[in-house]
Protein backbone atom coordinates (compact mmCIF):
# COMPACT_ATOMS: atom_id res chain seq x y z
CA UNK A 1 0.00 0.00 0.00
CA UNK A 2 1.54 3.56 -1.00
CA UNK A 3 1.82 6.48 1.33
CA UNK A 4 -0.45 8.02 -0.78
CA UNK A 5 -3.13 5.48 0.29
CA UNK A 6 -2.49 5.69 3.71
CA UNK A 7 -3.36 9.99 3.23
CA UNK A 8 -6.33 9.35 1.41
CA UNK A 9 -9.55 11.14 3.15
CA UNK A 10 -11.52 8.16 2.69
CA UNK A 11 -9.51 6.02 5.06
CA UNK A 12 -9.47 8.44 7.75
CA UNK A 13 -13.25 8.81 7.76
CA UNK A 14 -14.69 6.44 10.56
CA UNK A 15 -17.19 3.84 8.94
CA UNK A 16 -15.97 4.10 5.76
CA UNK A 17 -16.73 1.49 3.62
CA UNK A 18 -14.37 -0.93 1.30
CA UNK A 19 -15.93 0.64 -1.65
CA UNK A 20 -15.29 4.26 -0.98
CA UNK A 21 -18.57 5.16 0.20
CA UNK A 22 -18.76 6.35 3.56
CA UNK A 23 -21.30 5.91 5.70
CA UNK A 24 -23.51 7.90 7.91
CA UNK A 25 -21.74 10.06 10.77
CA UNK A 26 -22.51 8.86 14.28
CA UNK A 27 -24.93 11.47 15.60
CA UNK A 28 -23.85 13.18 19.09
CA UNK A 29 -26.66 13.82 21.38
CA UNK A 30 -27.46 17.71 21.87
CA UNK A 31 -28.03 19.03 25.13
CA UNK A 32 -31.69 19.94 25.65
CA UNK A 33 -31.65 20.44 29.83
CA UNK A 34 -30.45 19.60 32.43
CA UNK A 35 -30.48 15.95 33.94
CA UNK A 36 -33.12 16.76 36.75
CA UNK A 37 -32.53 13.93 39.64
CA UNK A 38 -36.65 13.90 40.84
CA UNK A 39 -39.03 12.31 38.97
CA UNK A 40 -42.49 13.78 38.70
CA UNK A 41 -43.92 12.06 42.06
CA UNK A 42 -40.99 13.41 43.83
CA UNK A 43 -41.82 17.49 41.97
CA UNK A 44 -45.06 16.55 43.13
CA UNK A 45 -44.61 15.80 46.86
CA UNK A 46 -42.33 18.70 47.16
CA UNK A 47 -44.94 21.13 45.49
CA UNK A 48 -46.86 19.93 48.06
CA UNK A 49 -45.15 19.80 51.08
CA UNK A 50 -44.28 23.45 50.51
CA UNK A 51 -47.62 24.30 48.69
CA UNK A 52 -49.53 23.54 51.47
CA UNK A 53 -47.73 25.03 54.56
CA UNK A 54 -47.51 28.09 52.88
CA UNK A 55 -51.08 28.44 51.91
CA UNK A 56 -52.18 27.56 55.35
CA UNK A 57 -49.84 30.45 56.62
CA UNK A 58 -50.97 32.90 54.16
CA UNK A 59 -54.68 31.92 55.14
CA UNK A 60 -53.95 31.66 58.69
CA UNK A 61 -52.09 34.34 59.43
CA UNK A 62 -50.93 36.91 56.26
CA UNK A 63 -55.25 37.03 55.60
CA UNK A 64 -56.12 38.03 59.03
CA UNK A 65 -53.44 40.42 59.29
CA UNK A 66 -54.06 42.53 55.92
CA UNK A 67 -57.78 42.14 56.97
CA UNK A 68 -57.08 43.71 60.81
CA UNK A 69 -55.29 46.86 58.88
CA UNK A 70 -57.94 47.08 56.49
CA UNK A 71 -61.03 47.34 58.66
CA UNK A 72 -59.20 49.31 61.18
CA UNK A 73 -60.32 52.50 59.16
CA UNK A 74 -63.86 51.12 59.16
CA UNK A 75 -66.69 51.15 61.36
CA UNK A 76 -68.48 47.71 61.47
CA UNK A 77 -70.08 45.27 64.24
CA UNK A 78 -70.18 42.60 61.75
CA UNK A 79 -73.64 41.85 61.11
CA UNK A 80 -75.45 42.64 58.00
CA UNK A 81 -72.32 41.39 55.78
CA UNK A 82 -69.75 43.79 54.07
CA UNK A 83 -72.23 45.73 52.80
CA UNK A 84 -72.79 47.30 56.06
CA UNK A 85 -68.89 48.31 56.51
CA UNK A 86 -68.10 52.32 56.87
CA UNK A 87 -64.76 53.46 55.86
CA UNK A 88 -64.20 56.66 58.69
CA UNK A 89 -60.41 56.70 57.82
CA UNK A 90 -58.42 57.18 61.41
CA UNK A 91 -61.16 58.09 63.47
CA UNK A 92 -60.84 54.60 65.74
CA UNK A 93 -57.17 55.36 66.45
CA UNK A 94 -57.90 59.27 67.79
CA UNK A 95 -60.73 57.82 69.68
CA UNK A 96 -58.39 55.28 70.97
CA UNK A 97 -55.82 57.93 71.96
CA UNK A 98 -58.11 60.79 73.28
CA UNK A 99 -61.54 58.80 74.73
CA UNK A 100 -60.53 55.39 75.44
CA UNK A 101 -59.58 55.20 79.10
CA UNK A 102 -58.42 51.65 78.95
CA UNK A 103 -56.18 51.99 76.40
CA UNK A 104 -53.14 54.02 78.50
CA UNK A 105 -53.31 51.41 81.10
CA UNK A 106 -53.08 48.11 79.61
CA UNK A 107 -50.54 50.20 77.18
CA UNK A 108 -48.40 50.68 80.14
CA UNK A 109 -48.67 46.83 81.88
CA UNK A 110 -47.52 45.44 78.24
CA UNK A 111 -44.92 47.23 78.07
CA UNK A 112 -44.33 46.49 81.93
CA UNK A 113 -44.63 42.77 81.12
CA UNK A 114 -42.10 43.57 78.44
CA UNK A 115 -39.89 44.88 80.69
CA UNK A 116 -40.06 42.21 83.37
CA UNK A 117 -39.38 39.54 81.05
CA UNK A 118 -36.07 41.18 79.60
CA UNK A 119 -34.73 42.05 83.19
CA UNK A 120 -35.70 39.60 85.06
CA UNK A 121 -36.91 36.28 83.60
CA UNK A 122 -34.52 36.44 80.50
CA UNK A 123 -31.40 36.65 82.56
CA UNK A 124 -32.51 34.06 85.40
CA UNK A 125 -33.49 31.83 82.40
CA UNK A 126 -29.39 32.37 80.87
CA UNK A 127 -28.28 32.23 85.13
CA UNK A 128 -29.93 28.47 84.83
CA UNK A 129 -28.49 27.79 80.67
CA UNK A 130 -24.79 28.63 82.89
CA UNK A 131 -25.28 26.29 85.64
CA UNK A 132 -26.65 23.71 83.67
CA UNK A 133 -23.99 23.36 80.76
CA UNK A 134 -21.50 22.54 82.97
CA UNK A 135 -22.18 19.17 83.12
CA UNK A 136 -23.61 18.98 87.39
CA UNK A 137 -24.72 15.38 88.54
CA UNK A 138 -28.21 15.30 88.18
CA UNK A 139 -28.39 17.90 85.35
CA UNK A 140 -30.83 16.17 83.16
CA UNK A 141 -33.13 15.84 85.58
CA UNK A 142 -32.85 19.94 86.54
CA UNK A 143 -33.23 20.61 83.30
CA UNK A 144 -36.85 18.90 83.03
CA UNK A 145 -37.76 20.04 86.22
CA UNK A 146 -37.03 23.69 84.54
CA UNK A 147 -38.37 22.85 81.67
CA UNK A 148 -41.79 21.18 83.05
CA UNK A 149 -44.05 24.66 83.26
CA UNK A 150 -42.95 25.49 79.35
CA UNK A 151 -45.24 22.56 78.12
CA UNK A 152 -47.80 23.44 80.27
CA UNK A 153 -50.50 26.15 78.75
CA UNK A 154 -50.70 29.84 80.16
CA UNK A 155 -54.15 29.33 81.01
CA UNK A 156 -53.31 25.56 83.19
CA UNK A 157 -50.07 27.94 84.25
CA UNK A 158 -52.70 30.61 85.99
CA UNK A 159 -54.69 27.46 87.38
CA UNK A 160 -52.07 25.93 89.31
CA UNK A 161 -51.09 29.62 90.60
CA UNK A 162 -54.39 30.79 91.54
CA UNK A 163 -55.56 28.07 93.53
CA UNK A 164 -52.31 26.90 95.21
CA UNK A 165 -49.85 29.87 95.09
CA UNK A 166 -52.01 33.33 95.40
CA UNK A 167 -54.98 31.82 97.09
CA UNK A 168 -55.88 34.29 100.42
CA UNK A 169 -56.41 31.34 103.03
CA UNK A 170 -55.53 28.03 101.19
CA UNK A 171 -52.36 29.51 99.47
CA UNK A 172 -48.67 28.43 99.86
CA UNK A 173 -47.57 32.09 99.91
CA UNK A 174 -50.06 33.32 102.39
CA UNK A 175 -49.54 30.32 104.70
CA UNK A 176 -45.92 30.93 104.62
CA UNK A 177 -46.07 34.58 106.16
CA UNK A 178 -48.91 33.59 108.29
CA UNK A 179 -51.65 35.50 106.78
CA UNK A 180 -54.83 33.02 106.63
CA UNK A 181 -56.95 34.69 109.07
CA UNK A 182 -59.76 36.93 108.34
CA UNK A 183 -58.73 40.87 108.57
CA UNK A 184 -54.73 40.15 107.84
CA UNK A 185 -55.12 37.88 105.09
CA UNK A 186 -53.14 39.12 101.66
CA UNK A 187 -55.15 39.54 98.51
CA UNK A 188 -52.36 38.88 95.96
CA UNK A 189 -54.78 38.64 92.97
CA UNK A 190 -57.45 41.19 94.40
CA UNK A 191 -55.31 43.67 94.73
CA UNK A 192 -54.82 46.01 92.07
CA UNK A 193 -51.27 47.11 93.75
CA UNK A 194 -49.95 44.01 93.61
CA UNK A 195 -52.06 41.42 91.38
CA UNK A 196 -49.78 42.87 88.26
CA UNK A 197 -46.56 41.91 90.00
CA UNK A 198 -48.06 38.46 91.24
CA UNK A 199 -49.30 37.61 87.41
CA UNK A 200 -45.53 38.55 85.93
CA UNK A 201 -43.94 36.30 88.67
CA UNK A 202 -45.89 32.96 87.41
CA UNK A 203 -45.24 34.69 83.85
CA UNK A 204 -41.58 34.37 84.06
CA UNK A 205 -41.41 30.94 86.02
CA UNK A 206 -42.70 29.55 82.82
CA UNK A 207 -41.13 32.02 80.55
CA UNK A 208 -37.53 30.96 82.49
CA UNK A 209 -37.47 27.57 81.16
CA UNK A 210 -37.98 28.50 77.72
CA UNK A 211 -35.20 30.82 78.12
CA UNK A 212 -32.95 28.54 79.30
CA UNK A 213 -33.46 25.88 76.80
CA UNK A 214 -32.58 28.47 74.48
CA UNK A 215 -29.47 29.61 76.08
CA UNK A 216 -28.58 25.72 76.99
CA UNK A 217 -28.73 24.80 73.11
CA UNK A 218 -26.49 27.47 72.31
CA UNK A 219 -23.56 27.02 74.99
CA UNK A 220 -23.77 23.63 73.62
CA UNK A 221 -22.41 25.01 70.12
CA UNK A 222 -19.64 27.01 71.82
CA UNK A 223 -15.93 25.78 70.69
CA UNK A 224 -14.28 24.28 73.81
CA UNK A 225 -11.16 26.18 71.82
CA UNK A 226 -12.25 29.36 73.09
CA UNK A 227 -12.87 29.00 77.06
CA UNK A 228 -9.28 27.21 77.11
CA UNK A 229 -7.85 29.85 75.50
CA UNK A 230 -9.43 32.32 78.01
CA UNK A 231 -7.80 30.40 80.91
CA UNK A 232 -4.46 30.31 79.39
CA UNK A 233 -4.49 34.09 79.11
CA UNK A 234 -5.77 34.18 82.89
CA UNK A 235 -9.39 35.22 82.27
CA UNK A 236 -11.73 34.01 85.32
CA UNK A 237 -15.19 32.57 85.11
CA UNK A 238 -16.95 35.51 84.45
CA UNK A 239 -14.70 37.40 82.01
CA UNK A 240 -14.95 34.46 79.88
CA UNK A 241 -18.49 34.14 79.70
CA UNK A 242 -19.16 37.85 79.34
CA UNK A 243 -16.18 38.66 76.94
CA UNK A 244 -15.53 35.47 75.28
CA UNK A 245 -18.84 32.98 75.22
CA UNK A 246 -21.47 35.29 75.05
CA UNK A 247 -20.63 37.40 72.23
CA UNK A 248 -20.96 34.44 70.24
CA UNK A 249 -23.99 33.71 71.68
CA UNK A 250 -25.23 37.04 69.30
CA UNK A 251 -28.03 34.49 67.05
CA UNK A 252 -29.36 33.24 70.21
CA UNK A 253 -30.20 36.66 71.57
CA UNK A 254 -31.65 37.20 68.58
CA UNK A 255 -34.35 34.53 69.23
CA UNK A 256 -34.81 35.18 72.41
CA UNK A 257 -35.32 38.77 72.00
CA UNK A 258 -37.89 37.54 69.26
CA UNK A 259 -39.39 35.54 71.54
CA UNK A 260 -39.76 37.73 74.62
CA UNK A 261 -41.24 40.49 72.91
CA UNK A 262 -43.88 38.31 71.34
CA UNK A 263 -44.83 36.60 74.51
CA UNK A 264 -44.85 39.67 76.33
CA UNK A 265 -47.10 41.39 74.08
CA UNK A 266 -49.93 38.55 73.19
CA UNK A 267 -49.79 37.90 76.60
CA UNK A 268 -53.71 37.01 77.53
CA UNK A 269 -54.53 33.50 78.73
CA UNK A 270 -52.61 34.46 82.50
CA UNK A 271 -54.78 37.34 83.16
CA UNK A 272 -57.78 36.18 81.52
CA UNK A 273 -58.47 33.36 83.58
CA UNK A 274 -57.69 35.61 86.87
CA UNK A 275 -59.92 38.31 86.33
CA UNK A 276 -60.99 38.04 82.78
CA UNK A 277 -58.18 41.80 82.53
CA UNK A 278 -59.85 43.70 84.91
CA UNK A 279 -59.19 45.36 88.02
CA UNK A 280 -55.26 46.20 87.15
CA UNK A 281 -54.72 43.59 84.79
CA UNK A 282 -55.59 45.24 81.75
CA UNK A 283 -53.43 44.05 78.01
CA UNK A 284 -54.03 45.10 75.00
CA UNK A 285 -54.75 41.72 73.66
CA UNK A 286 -57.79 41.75 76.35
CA UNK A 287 -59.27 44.94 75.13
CA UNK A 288 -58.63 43.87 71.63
CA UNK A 289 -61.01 40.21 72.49
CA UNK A 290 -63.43 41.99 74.39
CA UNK A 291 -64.46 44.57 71.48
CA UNK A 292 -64.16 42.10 68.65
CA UNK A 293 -66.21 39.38 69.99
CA UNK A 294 -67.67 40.69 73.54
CA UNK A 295 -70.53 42.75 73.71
CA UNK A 296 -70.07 45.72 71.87
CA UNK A 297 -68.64 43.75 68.54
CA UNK A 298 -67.02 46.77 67.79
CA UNK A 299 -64.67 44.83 64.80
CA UNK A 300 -63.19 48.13 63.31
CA UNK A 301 -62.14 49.66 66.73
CA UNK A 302 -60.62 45.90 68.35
CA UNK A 303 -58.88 45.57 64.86
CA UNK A 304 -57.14 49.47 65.66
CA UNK A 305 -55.93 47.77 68.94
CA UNK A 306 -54.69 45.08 67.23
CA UNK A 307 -52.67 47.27 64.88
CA UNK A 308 -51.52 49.32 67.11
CA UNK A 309 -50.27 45.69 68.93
CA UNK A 310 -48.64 44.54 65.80
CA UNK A 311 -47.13 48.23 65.39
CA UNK A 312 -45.25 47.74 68.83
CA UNK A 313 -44.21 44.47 68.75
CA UNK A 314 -42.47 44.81 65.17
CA UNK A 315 -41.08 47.89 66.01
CA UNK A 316 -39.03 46.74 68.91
CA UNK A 317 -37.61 43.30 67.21
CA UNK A 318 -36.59 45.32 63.80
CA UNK A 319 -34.90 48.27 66.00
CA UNK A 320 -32.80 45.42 67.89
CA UNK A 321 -32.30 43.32 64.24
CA UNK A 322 -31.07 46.69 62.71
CA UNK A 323 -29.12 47.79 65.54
CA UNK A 324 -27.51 44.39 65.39
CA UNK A 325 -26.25 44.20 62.16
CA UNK A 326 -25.05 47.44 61.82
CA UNK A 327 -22.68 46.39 64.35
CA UNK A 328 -21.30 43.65 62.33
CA UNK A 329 -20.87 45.29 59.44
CA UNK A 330 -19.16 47.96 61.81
CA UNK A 331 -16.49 44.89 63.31
């Protein structure tokens, strides 16, 4: 065979035939997608396990909410259908303001509730997280004890209180200090002096243990790295937890702020089966139930409160939220 045959196009060509002819080209497959790894049951369980939780939060809660602003500039006791509805603009929030007497007071014990919880039940909650993370006998068992009243509802919470803590002659408190006699006996929950302060104590011995699973999780995540490096440079216990842990504790406080102001602020079940918010127990939350579905059915006006509810509780978690990450992008 010459060199000449070995050059010729023909033989290079694959599938070439003896004859000269070639054949056909192999054809390469084009790319029309990508290779998707879930087959159409799996696209459809997805669609619906996120279709579905989304649409009952929407409904649930995103509904409700739009619908609260909305009728807050109405006037409407919600019978004779939509029809009946009165658009008076802000009238229900000046009359809420200027000739609403409840409104200042139960203003001021939410934000008093508010207060209690970040000064007091927040940092005994983070006092138990310390104890408890570092690894006592019997720590498991503390830590359900602590944890017990956070499973139990606010309204079961102001049961057990009521009837065994703050009762005047049959109650633990009262037969501690002796009172249980007519004409020196101690009305804790009668009292509009100190009924407040005796509701925000059983508050925060449930609100505790939530706080302290919260803090507990979190010292959990710490690197052991860190608190032997603060001992090799000499810092005590409490410079390391201050300086070293708890800065990295910032996405828990987060949460916990989260979660503080919310329960703080729909606070109702605790009062409402005390005194149904009367007599120095007045929330917001109360004032907002008893116009929307007490006597008056006032919708418009209860959905103002409700607002104005929604207005404070945002306000305080995006102040903190904003605050916070200006001061990482700051370090």
């Amino acid at each position: 065979m010459s060199d000449r045959a070995l050059a010729s196009p023909s033989s290079a060509r694959p599938g070439a035939s003896s004859g000269g002819v070639g054949a056909p080209a192999l054809a390469v497959p084009s790319k029309r997608g990508r290779l998707s790894l879930l087959t159409g049951q799996d696209k459809l369980i997805l669609a619906a396990m996120v279709g579905v939780p989304t649409f009952i939060h929407v409904f649930l809660v995103w509904l409700p909410t739009l619908g609260s602003v909305v009728l807050s500039f109405t006037r409407w006791n919600g019978i004779g259908g939509l029809a009946t509805i009165q658009v008076i603009g802000v009238k229900n929030y000046q009359d809420i303001v200027a000739i609403y007497p409840p409104f200042w007071p139960a203003l001021a014990h939410n934000l008093l509730w508010l207060a209690f919880f970040i000064l007091i039940a927040t940092p005994f909650g983070m006092f138990l997280a310390v104890l408890l993370d570092r690894e006592m006998r019997g720590s498991r068992f503390y830590q359900s004890v602590f944890y017990l009243p956070v499973i139990l509802s606010l309204a079961i919470v102001g049961f057990i209180w009521n009837s065994q803590i703050y009762a005047p002659e049959q109650g633990l408190i009262n037969n501690l200090l002796g009172k249980t006699r007519q004409g020196n006996l101690i009305d804790w929950l009668g009292n509009p002096q100190l009924n407040l302060w005796a509701i925000l104590v059983a508050a925060s011995w449930r609100q505790a243990g939530y706080i302290m699973i919260l803090y507990l999780s979190g010292l959990k995540s710490v690197d052991p790295s860190l608190r032997e490096a603060a001992a090799i440079d000499g810092a005590n216990a409490r410079q390391t937890f201050f300086r070293v842990v708890f800065p990295t504790l910032q996405p828990i406080n987060v949460v916990v702020l989260v979660v503080t102001v919310i329960e703080s602020l729909r606070a109702f079940d605790l009062v409402y089966v005390t005194n149904k918010g009367t007599n120095g127990l007045e929330l917001l939350s109360v004032l907002v139930t008893n116009n929307i579905i007490g006597e008056a059915s006032r919708i418009g006006f209860g959905s103002a409160l409700a607002v104005i509810l929604l207005v404070i509780s945002i306000g305080f978690i995006v102040y903190y939220l904003v605050r916070t990450f200006q001061a990482e992008q700051v370090v």
